[in-house]
Protein backbone atom coordinates (compact mmCIF):
# COMPACT_ATOMS: atom_id res chain seq x y z
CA UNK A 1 -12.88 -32.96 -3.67
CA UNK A 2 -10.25 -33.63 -6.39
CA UNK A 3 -10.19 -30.73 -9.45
CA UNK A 4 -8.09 -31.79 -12.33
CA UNK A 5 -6.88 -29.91 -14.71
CA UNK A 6 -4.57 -30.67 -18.28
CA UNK A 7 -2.65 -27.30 -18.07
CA UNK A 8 -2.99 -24.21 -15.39
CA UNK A 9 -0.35 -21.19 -14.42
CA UNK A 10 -0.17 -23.06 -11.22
CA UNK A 11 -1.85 -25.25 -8.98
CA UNK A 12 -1.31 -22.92 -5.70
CA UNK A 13 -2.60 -20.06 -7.83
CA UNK A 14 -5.52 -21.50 -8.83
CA UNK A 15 -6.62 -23.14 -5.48
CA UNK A 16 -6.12 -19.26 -4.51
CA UNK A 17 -8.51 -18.10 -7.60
CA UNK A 18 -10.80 -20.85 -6.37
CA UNK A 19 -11.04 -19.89 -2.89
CA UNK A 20 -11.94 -16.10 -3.38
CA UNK A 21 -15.02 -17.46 -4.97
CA UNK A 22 -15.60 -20.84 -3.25
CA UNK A 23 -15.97 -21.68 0.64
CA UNK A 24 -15.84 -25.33 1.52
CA UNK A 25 -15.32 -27.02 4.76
CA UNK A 26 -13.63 -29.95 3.45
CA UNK A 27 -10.15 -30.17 2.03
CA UNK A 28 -9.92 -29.01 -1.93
CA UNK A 29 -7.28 -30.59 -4.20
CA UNK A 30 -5.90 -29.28 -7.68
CA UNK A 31 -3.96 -31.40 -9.60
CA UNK A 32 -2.51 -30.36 -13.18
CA UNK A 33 -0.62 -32.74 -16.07
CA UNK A 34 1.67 -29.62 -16.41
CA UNK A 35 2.11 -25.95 -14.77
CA UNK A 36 3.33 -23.03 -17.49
CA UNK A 37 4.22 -20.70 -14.21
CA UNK A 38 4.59 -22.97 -10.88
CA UNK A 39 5.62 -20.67 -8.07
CA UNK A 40 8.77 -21.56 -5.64
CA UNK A 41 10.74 -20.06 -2.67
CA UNK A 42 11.19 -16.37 -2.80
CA UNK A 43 8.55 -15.91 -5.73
CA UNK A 44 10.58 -17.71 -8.26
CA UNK A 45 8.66 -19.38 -11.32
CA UNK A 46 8.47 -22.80 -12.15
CA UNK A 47 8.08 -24.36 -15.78
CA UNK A 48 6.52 -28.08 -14.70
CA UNK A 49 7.01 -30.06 -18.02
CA UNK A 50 4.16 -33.03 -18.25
CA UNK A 51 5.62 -36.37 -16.48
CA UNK A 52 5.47 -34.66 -12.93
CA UNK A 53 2.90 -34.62 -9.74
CA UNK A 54 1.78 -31.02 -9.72
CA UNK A 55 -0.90 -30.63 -6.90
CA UNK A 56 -2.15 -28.10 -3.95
CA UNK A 57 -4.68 -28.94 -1.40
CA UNK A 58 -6.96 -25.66 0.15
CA UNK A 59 -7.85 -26.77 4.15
CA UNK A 60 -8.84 -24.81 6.63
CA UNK A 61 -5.86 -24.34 9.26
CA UNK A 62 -6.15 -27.56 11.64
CA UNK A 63 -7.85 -26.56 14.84
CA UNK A 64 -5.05 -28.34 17.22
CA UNK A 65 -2.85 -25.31 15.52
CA UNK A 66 -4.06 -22.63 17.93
CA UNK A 67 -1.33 -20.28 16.45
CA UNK A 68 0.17 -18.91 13.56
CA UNK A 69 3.55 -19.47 14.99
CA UNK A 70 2.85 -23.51 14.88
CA UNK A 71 2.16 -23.34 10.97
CA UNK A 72 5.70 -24.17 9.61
CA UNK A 73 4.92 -27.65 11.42
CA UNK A 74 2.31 -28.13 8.16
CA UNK A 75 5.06 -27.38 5.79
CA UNK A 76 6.98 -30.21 7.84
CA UNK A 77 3.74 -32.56 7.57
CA UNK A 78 3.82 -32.19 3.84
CA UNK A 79 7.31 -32.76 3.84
CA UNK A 80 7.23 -36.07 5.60
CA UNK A 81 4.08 -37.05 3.66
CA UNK A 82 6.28 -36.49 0.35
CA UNK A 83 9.13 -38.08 2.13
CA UNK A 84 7.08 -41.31 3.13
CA UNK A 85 6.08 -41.30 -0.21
CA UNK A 86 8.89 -42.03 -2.18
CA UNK A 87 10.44 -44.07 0.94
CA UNK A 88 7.54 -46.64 0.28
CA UNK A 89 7.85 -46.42 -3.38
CA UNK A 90 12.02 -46.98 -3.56
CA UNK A 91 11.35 -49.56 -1.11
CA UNK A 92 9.04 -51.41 -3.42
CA UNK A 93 11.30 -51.52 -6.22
CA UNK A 94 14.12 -52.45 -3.29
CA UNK A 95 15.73 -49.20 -3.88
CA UNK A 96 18.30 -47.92 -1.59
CA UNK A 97 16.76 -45.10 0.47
CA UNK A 98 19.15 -43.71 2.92
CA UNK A 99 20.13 -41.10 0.37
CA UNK A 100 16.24 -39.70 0.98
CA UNK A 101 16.64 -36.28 3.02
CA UNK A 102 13.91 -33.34 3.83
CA UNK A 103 16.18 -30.27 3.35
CA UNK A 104 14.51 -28.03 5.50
CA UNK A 105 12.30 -26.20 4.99
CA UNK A 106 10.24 -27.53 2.31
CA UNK A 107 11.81 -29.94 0.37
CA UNK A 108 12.77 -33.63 -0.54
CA UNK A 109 16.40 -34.72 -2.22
CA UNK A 110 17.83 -38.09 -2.91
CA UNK A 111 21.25 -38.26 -3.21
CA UNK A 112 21.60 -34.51 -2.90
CA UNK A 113 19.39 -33.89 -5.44
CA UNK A 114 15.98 -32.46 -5.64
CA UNK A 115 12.83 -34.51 -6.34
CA UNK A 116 10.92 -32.46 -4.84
CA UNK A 117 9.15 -29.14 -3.81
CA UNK A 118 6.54 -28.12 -1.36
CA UNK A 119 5.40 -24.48 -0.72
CA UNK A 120 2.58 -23.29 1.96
CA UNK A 121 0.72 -19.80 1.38
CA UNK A 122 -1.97 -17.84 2.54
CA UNK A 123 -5.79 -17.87 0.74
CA UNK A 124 -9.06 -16.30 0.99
CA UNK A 125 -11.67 -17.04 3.72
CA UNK A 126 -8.81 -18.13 6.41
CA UNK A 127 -7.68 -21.17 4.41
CA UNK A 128 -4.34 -22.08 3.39
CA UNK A 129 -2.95 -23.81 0.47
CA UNK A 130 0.27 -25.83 -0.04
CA UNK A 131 1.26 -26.73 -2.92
CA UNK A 132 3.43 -30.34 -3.86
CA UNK A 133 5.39 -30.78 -7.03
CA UNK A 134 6.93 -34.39 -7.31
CA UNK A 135 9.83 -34.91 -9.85
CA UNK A 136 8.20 -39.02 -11.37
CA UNK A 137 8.57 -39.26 -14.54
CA UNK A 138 10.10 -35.43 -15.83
CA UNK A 139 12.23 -33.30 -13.96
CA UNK A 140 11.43 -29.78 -12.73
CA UNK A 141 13.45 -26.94 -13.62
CA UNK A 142 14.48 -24.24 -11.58
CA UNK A 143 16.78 -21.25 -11.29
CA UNK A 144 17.77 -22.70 -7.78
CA UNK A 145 17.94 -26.71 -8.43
CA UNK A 146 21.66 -27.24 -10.05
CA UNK A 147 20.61 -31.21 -10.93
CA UNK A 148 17.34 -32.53 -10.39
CA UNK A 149 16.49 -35.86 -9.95
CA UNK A 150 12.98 -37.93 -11.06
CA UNK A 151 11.63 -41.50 -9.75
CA UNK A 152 12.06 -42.50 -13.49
CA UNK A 153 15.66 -41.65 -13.29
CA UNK A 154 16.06 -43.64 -9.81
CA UNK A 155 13.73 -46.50 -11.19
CA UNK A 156 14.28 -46.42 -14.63
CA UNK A 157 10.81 -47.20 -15.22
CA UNK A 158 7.70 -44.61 -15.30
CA UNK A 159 5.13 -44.45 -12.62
CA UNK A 160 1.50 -43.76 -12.86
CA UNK A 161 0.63 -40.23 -12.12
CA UNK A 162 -2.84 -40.97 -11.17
CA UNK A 163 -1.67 -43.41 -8.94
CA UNK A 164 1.11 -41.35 -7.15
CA UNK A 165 -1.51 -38.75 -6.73
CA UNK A 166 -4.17 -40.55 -4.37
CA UNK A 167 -0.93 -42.19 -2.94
CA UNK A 168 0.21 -38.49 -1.67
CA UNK A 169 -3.24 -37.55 -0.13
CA UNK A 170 -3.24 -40.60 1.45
CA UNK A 171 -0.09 -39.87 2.83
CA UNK A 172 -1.08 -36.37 3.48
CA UNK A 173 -3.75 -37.43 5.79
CA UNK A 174 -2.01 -39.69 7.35
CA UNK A 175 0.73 -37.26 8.80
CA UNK A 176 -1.90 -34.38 9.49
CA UNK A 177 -3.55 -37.08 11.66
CA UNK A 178 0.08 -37.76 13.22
CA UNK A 179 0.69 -33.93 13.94
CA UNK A 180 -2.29 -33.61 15.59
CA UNK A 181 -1.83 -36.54 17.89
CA UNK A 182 1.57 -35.51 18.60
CA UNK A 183 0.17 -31.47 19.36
CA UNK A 184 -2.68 -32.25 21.35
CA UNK A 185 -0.59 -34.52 23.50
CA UNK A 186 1.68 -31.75 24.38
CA UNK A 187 4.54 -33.72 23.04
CA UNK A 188 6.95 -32.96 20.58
CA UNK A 189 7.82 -36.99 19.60
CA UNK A 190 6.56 -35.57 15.50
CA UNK A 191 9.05 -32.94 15.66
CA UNK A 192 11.48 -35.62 16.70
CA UNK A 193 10.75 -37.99 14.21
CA UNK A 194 11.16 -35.76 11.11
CA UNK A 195 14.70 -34.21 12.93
CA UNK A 196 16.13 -37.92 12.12
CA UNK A 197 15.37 -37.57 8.32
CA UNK A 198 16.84 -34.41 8.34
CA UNK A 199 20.07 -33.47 5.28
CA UNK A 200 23.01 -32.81 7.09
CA UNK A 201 21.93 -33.21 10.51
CA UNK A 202 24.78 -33.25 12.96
CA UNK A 203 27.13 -31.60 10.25
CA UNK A 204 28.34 -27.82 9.43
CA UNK A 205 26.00 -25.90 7.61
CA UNK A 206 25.38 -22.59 5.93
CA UNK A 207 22.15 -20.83 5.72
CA UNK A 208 21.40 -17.79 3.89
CA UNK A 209 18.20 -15.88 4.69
CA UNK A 210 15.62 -14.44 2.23
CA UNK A 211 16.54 -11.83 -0.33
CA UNK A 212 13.90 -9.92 1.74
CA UNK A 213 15.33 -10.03 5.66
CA UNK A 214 19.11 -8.87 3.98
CA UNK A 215 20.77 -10.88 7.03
CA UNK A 216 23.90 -12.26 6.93
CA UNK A 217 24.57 -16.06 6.69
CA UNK A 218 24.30 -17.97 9.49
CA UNK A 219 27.56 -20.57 9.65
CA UNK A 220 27.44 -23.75 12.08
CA UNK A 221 26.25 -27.18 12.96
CA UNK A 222 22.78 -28.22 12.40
CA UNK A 223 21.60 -29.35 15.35
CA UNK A 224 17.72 -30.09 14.87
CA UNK A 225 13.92 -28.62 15.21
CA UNK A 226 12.22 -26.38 17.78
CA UNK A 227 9.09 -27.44 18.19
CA UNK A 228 7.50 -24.86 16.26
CA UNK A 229 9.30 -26.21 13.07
CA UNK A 230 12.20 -23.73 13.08
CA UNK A 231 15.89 -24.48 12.24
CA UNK A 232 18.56 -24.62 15.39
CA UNK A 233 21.97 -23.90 14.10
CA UNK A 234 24.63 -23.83 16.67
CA UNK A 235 26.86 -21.01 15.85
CA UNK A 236 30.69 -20.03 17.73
CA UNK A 237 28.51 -17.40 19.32
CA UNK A 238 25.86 -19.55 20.64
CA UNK A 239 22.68 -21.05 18.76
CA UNK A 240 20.40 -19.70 16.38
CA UNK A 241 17.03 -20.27 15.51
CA UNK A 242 16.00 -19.98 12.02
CA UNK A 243 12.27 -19.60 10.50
CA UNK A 244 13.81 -19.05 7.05
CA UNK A 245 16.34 -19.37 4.75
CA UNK A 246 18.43 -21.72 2.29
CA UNK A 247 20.13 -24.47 3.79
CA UNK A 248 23.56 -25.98 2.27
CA UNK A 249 26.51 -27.89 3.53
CA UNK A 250 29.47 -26.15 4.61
CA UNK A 251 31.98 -27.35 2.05
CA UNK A 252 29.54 -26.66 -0.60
């Protein structure tokens, strides 16, 4: 089911308004031409001018995910479904994409620079909701995004937001379906896969943790995924494993 909408707060909110009063057993997507209060990391707001891919899809948590401690691997599912995405459409329009990262957790940069944003809560009923915003034709603004980046900008051309829509759910499913293979074999080949189109893999990092935790930052090279989804940093004192936190290169 595909809700539409010309203007809403924000797509994750109302997918969470929706599923207080709604039960469905099959996957729920809200899509909006704009968002007046789109919701980020650490509860910031997002203004989401029209030109952009605004959507959140309301699922029931995937049965091969027998534990809450597995869930950040959906956040990397959406990330690579984003990811795949944009690789396919640069590719098209014979685009350079090696500058395509996921900077863990939950988002997608080219060239450094953020196209876009992906953020997985909690609804009503047992379901969960992430939410996808996609930079195509109008940049996002944020308090934490120094110089965002849109496919227009790449492409110099506009894209059809209709059309990039059903292109992400595709996507979407596709990658679900590849998580679950990749769980219920026991394997950890998806985790693998998604370490290689990782920012700054191999390289000195710095990651600060939430507002919230009040931890210090963690300093050292970023050495890949655990096969929950968390970050493994490998510090002077040994390595670290990260569920959290804001990831930047070490000479930024």
């Amino acid at each position: 089911m595909l809700l539409s909408y010309q203007s809403v707060d924000s797509t994750n909110l109302e997918a969470l308004r929706w599923s207080e009063k709604n039960i469905s057993t099959d996957d729920v997507w809200f899509t909006a031409s704009e968002q007046t209060g789109g919701l980020g990391q650490r509860n910031r707001k997002w203004h989401s001018p029209i030109g952009g891919v605004y959507t959140s899809v309301l699922y029931s948590p995937p049965a091969f995910l027998s534990n809450y401690s597995l869930y950040g691997l959906i956040t990397l599912a959406a990330g690579n479904a984003v990811f795949d995405l944009v690789k396919e459409i640069l590719q098209e329009n014979s685009i350079d994409v090696n500058p395509l990262k996921i900077h863990w957790p939950n988002d997608v940069y080219y060239n450094n620079r953020k196209i876009s944003g992906i953020l997985t809560q909690s609804a009503f009923h047992g379901k969960l909701i992430t939410g996808i915003g996609i930079n195509v034709n109008a940049a996002i603004s944020g308090s934490d995004v120094i110089s965002p980046i849109s496919l227009r900008e790449i492409l110099q051309k506009e894209l059809n937001l209709s059309i990039i829509t059903e292109r992400l759910r595709k996507h979407w499913n596709q990658q679900m379906v590849q998580l679950a293979q990749s769980v219920q074999r026991g394997q950890n080949e998806y985790v693998c896969q998604t370490e290689r189109k990782l920012a700054w893999l191999g390289e000195p990092v710095t990651v600060s943790q939430t507002d919230e935790s009040r931890q210090p930052t963690v300093s050292g090279v970023l050495t890949g995924l655990t096969p929950t989804g968390a970050l493994r940093i490998q510090t002077s004192d040994g390595e670290r494993v990260l569920v959290s936190g804001s990831v930047r290169a070490a000479s930024t």
